[in-house]
C-alpha atoms as a PDB file:
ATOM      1  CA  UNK A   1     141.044 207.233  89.853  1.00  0.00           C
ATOM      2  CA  UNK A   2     140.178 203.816  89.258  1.00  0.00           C
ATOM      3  CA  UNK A   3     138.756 202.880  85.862  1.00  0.00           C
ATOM      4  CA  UNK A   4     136.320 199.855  85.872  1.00  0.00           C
ATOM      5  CA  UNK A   5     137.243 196.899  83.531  1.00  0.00           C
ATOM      6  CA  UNK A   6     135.495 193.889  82.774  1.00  0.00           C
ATOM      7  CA  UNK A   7     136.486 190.291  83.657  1.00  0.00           C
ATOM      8  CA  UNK A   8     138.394 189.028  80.280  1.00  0.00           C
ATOM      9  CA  UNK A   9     136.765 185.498  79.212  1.00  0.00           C
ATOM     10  CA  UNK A  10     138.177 182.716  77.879  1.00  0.00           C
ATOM     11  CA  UNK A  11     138.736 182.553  74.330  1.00  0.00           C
ATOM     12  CA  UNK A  12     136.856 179.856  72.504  1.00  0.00           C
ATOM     13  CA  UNK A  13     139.737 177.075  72.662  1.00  0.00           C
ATOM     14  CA  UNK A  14     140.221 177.849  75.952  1.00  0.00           C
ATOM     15  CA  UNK A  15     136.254 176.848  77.231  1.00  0.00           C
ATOM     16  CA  UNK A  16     136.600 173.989  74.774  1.00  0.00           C
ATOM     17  CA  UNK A  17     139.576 172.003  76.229  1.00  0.00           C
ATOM     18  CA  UNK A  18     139.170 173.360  80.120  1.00  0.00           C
ATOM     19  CA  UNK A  19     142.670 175.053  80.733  1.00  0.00           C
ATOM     20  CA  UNK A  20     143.080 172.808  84.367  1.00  0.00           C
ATOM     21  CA  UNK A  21     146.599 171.861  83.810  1.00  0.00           C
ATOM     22  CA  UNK A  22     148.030 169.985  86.837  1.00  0.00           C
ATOM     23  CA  UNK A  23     151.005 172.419  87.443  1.00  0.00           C
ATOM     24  CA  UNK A  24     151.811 175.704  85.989  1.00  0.00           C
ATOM     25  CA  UNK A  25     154.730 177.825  86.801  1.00  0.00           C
ATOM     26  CA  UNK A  26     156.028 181.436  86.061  1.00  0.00           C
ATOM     27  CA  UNK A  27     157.817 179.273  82.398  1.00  0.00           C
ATOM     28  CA  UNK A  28     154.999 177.074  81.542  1.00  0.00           C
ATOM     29  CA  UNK A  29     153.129 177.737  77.845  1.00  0.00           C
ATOM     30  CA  UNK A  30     150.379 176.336  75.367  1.00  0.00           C
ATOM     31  CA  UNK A  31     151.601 178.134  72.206  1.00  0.00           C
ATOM     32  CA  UNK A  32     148.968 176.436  70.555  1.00  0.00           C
ATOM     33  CA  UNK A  33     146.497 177.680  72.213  1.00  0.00           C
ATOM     34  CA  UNK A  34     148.014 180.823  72.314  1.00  0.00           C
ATOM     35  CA  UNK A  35     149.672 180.820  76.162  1.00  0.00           C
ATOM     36  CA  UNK A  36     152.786 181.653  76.078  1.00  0.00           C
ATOM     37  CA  UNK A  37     156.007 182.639  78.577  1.00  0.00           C
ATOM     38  CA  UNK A  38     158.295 185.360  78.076  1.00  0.00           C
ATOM     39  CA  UNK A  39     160.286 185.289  80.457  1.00  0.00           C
ATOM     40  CA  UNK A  40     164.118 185.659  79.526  1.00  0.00           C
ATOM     41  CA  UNK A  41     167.408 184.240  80.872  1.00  0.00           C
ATOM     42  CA  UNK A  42     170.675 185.294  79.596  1.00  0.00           C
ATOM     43  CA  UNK A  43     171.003 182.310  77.688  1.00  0.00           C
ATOM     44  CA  UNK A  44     167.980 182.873  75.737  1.00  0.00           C
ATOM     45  CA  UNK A  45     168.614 186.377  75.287  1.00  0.00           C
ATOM     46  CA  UNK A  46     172.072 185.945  73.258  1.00  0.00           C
ATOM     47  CA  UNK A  47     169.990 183.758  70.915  1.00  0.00           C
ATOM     48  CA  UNK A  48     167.290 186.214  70.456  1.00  0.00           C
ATOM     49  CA  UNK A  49     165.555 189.645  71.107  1.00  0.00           C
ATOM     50  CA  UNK A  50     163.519 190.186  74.576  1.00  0.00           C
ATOM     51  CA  UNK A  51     159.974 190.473  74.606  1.00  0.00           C
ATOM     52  CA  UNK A  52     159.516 186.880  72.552  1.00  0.00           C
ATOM     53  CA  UNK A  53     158.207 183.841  73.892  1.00  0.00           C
ATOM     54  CA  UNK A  54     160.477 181.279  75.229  1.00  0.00           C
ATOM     55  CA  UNK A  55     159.035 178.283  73.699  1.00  0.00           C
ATOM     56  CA  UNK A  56     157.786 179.395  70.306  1.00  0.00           C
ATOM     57  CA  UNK A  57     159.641 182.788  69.449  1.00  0.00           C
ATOM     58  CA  UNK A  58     156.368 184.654  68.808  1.00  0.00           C
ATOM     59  CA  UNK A  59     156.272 188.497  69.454  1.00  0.00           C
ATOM     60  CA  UNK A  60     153.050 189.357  70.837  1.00  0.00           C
ATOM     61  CA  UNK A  61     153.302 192.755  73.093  1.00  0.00           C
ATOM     62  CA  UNK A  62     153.990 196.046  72.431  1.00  0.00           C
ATOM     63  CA  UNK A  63     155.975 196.078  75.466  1.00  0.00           C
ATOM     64  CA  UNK A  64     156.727 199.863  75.104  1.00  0.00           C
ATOM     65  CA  UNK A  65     153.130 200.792  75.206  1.00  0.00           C
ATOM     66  CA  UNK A  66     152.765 198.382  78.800  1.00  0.00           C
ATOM     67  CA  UNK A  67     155.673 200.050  80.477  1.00  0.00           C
ATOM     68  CA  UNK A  68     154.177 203.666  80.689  1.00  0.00           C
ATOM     69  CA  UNK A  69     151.819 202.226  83.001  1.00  0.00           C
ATOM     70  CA  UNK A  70     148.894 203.991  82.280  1.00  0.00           C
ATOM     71  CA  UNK A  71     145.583 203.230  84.194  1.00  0.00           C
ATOM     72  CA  UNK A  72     143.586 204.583  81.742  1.00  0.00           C
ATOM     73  CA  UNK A  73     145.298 201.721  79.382  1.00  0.00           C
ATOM     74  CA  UNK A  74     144.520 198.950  81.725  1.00  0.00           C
ATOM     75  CA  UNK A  75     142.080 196.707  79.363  1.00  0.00           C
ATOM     76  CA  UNK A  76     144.904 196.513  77.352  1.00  0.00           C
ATOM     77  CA  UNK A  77     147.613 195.680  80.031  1.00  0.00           C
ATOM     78  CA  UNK A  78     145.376 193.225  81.138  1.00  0.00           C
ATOM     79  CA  UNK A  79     144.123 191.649  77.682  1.00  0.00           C
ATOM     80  CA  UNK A  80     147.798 191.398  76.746  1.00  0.00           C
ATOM     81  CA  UNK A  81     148.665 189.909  79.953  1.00  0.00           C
ATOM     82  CA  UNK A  82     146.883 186.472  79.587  1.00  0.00           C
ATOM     83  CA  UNK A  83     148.976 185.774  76.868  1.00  0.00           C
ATOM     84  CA  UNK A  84     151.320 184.452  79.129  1.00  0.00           C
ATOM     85  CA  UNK A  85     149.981 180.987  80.420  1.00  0.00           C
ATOM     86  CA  UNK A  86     150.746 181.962  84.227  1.00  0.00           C
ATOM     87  CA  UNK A  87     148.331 185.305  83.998  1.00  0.00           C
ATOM     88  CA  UNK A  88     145.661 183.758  81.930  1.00  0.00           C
ATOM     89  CA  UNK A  89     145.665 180.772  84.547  1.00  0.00           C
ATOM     90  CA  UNK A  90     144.843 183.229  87.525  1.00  0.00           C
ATOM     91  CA  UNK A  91     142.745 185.558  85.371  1.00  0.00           C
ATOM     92  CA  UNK A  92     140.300 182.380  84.698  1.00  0.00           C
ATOM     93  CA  UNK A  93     140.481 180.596  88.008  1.00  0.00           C
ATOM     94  CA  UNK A  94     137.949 180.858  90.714  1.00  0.00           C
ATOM     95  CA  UNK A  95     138.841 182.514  94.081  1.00  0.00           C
ATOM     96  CA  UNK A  96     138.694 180.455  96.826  1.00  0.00           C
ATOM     97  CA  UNK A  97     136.401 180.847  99.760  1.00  0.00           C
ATOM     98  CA  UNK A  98     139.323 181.860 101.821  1.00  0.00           C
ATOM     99  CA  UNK A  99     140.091 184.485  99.642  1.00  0.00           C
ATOM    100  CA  UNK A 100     136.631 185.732  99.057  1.00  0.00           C
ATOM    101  CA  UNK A 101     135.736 186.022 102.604  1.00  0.00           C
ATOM    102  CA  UNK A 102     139.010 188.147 103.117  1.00  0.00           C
ATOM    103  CA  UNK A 103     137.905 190.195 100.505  1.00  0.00           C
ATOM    104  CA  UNK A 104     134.915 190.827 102.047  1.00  0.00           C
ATOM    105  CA  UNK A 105     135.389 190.849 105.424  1.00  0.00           C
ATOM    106  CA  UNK A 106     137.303 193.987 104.272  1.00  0.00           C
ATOM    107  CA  UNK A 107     135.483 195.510 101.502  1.00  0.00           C
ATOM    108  CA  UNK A 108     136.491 197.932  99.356  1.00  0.00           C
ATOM    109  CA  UNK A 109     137.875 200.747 101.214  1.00  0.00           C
ATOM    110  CA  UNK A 110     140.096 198.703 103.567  1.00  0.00           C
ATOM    111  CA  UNK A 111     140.960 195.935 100.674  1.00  0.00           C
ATOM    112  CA  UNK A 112     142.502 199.269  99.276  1.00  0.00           C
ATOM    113  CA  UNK A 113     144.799 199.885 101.692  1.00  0.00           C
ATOM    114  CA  UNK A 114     145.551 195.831 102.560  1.00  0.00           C
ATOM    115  CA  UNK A 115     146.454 195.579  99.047  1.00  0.00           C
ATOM    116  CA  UNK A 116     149.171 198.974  99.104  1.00  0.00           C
ATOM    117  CA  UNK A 117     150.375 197.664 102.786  1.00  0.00           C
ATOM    118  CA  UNK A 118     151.067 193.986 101.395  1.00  0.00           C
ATOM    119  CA  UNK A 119     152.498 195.042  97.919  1.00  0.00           C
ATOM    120  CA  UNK A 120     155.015 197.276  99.862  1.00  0.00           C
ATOM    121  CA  UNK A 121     155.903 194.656 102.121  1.00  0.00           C
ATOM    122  CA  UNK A 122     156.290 191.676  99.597  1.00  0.00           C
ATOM    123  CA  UNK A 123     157.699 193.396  96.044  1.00  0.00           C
ATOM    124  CA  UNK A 124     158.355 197.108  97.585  1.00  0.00           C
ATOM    125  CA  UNK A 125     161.884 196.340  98.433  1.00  0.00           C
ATOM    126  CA  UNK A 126     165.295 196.232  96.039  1.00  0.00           C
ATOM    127  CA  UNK A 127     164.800 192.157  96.842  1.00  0.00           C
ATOM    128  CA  UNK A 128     162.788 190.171  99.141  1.00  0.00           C
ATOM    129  CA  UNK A 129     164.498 187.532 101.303  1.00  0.00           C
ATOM    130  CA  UNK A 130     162.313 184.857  99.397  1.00  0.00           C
ATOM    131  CA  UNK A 131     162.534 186.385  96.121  1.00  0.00           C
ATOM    132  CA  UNK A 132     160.638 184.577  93.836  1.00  0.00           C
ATOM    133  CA  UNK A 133     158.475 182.630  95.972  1.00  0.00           C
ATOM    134  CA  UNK A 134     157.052 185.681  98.910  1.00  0.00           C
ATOM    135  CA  UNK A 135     153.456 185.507  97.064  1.00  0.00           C
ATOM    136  CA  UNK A 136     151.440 182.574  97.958  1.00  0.00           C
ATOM    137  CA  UNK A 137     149.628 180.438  95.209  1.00  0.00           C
ATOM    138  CA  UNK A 138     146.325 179.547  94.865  1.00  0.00           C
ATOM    139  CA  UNK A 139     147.347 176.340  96.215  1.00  0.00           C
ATOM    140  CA  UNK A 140     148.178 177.973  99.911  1.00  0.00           C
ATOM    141  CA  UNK A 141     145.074 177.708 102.269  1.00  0.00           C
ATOM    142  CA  UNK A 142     146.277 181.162 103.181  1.00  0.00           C
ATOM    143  CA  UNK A 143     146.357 182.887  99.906  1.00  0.00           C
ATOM    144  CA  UNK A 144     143.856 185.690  99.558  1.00  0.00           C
ATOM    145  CA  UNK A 145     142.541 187.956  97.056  1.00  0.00           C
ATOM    146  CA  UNK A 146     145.600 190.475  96.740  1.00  0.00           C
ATOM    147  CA  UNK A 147     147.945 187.211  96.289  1.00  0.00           C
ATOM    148  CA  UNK A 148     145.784 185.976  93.729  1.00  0.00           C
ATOM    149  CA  UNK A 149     145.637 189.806  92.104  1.00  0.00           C
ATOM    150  CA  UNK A 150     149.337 190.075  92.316  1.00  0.00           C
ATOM    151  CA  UNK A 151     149.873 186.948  90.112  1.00  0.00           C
ATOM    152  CA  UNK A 152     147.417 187.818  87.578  1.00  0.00           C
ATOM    153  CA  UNK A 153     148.859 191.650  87.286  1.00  0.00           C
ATOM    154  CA  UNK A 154     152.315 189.945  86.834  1.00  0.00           C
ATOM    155  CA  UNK A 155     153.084 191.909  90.801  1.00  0.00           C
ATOM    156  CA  UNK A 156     154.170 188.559  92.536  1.00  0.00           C
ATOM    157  CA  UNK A 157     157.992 188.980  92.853  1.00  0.00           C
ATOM    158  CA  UNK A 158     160.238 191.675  91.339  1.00  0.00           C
ATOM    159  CA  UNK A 159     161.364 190.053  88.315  1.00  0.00           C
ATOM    160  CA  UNK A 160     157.679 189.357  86.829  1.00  0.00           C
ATOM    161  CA  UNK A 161     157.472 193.072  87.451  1.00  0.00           C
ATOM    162  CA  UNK A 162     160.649 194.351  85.548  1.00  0.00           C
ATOM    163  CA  UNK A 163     159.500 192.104  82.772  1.00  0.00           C
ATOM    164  CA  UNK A 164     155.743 193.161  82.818  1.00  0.00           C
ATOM    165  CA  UNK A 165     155.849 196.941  84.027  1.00  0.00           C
ATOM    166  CA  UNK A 166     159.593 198.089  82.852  1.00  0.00           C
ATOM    167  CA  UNK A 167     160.059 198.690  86.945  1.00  0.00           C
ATOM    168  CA  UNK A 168     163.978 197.531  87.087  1.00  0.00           C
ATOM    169  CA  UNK A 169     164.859 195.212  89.997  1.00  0.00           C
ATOM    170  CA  UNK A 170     167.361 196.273  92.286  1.00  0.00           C
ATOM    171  CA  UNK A 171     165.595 199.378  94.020  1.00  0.00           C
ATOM    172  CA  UNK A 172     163.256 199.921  96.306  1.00  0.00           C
ATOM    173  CA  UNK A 173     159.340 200.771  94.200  1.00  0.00           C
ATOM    174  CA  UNK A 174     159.013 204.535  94.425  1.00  0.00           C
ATOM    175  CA  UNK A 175     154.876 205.475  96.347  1.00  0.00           C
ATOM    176  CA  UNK A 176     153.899 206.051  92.711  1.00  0.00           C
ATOM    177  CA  UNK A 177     155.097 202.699  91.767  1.00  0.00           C
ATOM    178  CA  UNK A 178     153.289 200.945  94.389  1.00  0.00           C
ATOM    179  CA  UNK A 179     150.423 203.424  93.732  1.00  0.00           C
ATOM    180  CA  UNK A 180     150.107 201.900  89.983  1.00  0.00           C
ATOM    181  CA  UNK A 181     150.510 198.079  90.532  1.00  0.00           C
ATOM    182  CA  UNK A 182     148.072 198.253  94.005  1.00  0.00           C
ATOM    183  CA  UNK A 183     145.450 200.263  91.179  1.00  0.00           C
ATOM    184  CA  UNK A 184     145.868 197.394  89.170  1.00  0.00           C
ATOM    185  CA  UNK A 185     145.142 195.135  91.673  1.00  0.00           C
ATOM    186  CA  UNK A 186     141.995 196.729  93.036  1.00  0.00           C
ATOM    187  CA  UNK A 187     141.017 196.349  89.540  1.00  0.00           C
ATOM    188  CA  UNK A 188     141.366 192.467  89.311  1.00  0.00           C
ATOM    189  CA  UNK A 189     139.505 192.052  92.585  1.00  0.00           C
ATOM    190  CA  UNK A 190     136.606 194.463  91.473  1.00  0.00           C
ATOM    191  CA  UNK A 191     136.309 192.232  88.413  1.00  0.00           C
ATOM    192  CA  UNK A 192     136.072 188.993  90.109  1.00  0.00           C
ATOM    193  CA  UNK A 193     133.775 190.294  92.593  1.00  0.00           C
ATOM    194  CA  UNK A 194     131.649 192.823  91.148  1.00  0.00           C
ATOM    195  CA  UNK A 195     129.755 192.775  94.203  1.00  0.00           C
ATOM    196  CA  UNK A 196     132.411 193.150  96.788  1.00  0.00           C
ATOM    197  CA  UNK A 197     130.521 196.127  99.105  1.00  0.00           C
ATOM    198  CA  UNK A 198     132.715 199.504  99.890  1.00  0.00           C
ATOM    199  CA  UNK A 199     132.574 198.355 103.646  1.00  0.00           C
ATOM    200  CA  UNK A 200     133.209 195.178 105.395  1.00  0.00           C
ATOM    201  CA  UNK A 201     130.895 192.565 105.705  1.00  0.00           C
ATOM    202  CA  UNK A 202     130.136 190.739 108.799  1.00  0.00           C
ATOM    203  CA  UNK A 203     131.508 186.897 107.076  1.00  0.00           C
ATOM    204  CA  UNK A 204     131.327 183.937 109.652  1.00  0.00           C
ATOM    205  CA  UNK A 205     134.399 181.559 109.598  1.00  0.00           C
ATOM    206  CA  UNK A 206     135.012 179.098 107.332  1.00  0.00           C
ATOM    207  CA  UNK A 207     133.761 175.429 109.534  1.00  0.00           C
ATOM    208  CA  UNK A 208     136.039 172.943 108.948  1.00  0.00           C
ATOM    209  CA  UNK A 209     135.436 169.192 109.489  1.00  0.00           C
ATOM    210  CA  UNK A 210     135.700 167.784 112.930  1.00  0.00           C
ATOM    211  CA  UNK A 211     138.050 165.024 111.166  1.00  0.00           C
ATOM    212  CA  UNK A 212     140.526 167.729 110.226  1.00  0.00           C
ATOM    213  CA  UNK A 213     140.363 169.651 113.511  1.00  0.00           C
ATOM    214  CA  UNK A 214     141.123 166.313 115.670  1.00  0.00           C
ATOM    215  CA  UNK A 215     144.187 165.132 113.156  1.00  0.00           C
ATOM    216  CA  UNK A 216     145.506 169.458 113.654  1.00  0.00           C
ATOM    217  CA  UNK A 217     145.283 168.819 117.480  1.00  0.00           C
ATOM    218  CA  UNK A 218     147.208 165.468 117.422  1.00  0.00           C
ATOM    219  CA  UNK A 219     149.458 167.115 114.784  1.00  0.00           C
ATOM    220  CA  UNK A 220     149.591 169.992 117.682  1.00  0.00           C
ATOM    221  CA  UNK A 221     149.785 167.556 120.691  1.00  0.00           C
ATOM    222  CA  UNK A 222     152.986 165.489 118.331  1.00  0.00           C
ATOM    223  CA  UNK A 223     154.889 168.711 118.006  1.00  0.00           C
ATOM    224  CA  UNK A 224     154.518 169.668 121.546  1.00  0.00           C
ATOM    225  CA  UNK A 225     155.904 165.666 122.292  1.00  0.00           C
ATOM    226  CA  UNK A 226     158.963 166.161 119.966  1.00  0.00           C
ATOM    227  CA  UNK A 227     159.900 169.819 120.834  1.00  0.00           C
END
């Protein structure tokens, strides 16, 4: 059963400054605004404990209390989550069209089931061949709204979910695995689109400008002259 939560806002330094840095990645922080990474390597790990930020040192999750995985516990999961500048970043950003209209050109119901087929195929495995780098970013024209769900539930690649979720890399995600993190997902997209029907929605294609078709079909007709 899916438990409705509310989209998180920004906290007040956050609106002040406009968090619009040029590139983030999975290690990039703000401790002073309170965004942090903790992500470990085995270098920082014989200078320290786990579970600390790897800029700063600060200790902000009860990581025990994230790893049973509890959907009835998902505020917190997800309030805890956007202390790490990568989550907070995708928590805060706006979906693109792209990804809206996937959304709902699906709805609901079959967004459900989208979202459990493409978590299985991109994390579901003991390691993808892309590991790291199999969930599009916001900057991919094709990214949708799973992709963008998966990176702000910390379910983009199997390391970000052993760290996040306690789910040790390595295997295969049991069904009840997959079960949890596609939950949590739903529950991203149903707070950044409150609205987002149970059925799909009739959505007509996104027109591009004629100036961009002609340069794809002499990109197209260039190929065709090389290959």
């Amino acid at each position: 059963m899916l438990h409705e939560v509310s989209l998180p806002m920004e906290n007040e330094s956050a609106k002040s400054t406009g968090l619009k840095p040029l590139k983030i990645t999975c290690t990039s922080t703000d401790c002073e605004r309170n965004l942090h990474c903790f992500r470990m390597t085995k270098k920082l790990l014989s200078s320290g404990p786990s579970g600390r930020c790897r800029s700063c040192g600060v200790q902000l999750i009860d990581w025990a209390r994230v790893h049973r995985r509890f959907l009835d516990d998902a505020s917190h999961t997800f309030k805890v989550l956007q202390f790490e500048l990568i989550r907070h970043h995708f928590w805060h950003i706006q979906l693109s069209e792209h990804a809206v209209n996937y959304a709902r050109r699906k709805g609901l119901v079959l967004l459900r089931q989208a979202a459990e087929r493409q978590i299985r195929q991109l994390i579901g495995d003991a390691k993808h061949p892309r590991e790291g780098f199999q969930t599009p970013r916001e900057t991919s024209p094709h990214a949708n709204a799973i992709h963008y769900s998966q990176h702000a539930t910390a379910s983009c690649c199997r390391r970000c979910v052993a760290e996040w979720h306690g789910i040790p890399e390595g295997r295969p995600l049991s069904d009840d695995e997959i079960d949890y993190l596609t939950q949590l997902a739903m529950l991203y997209v149903k707070a950044q689109l409150p609205d987002l029907a149970e059925g799909p929605q009739r959505i007509p294609p996104i027109r591009r400008p004629v100036q961009s078709i002609a340069r794809g079909v002499r990109g197209h007709e260039e190929h065709l002259r090389v290959s």
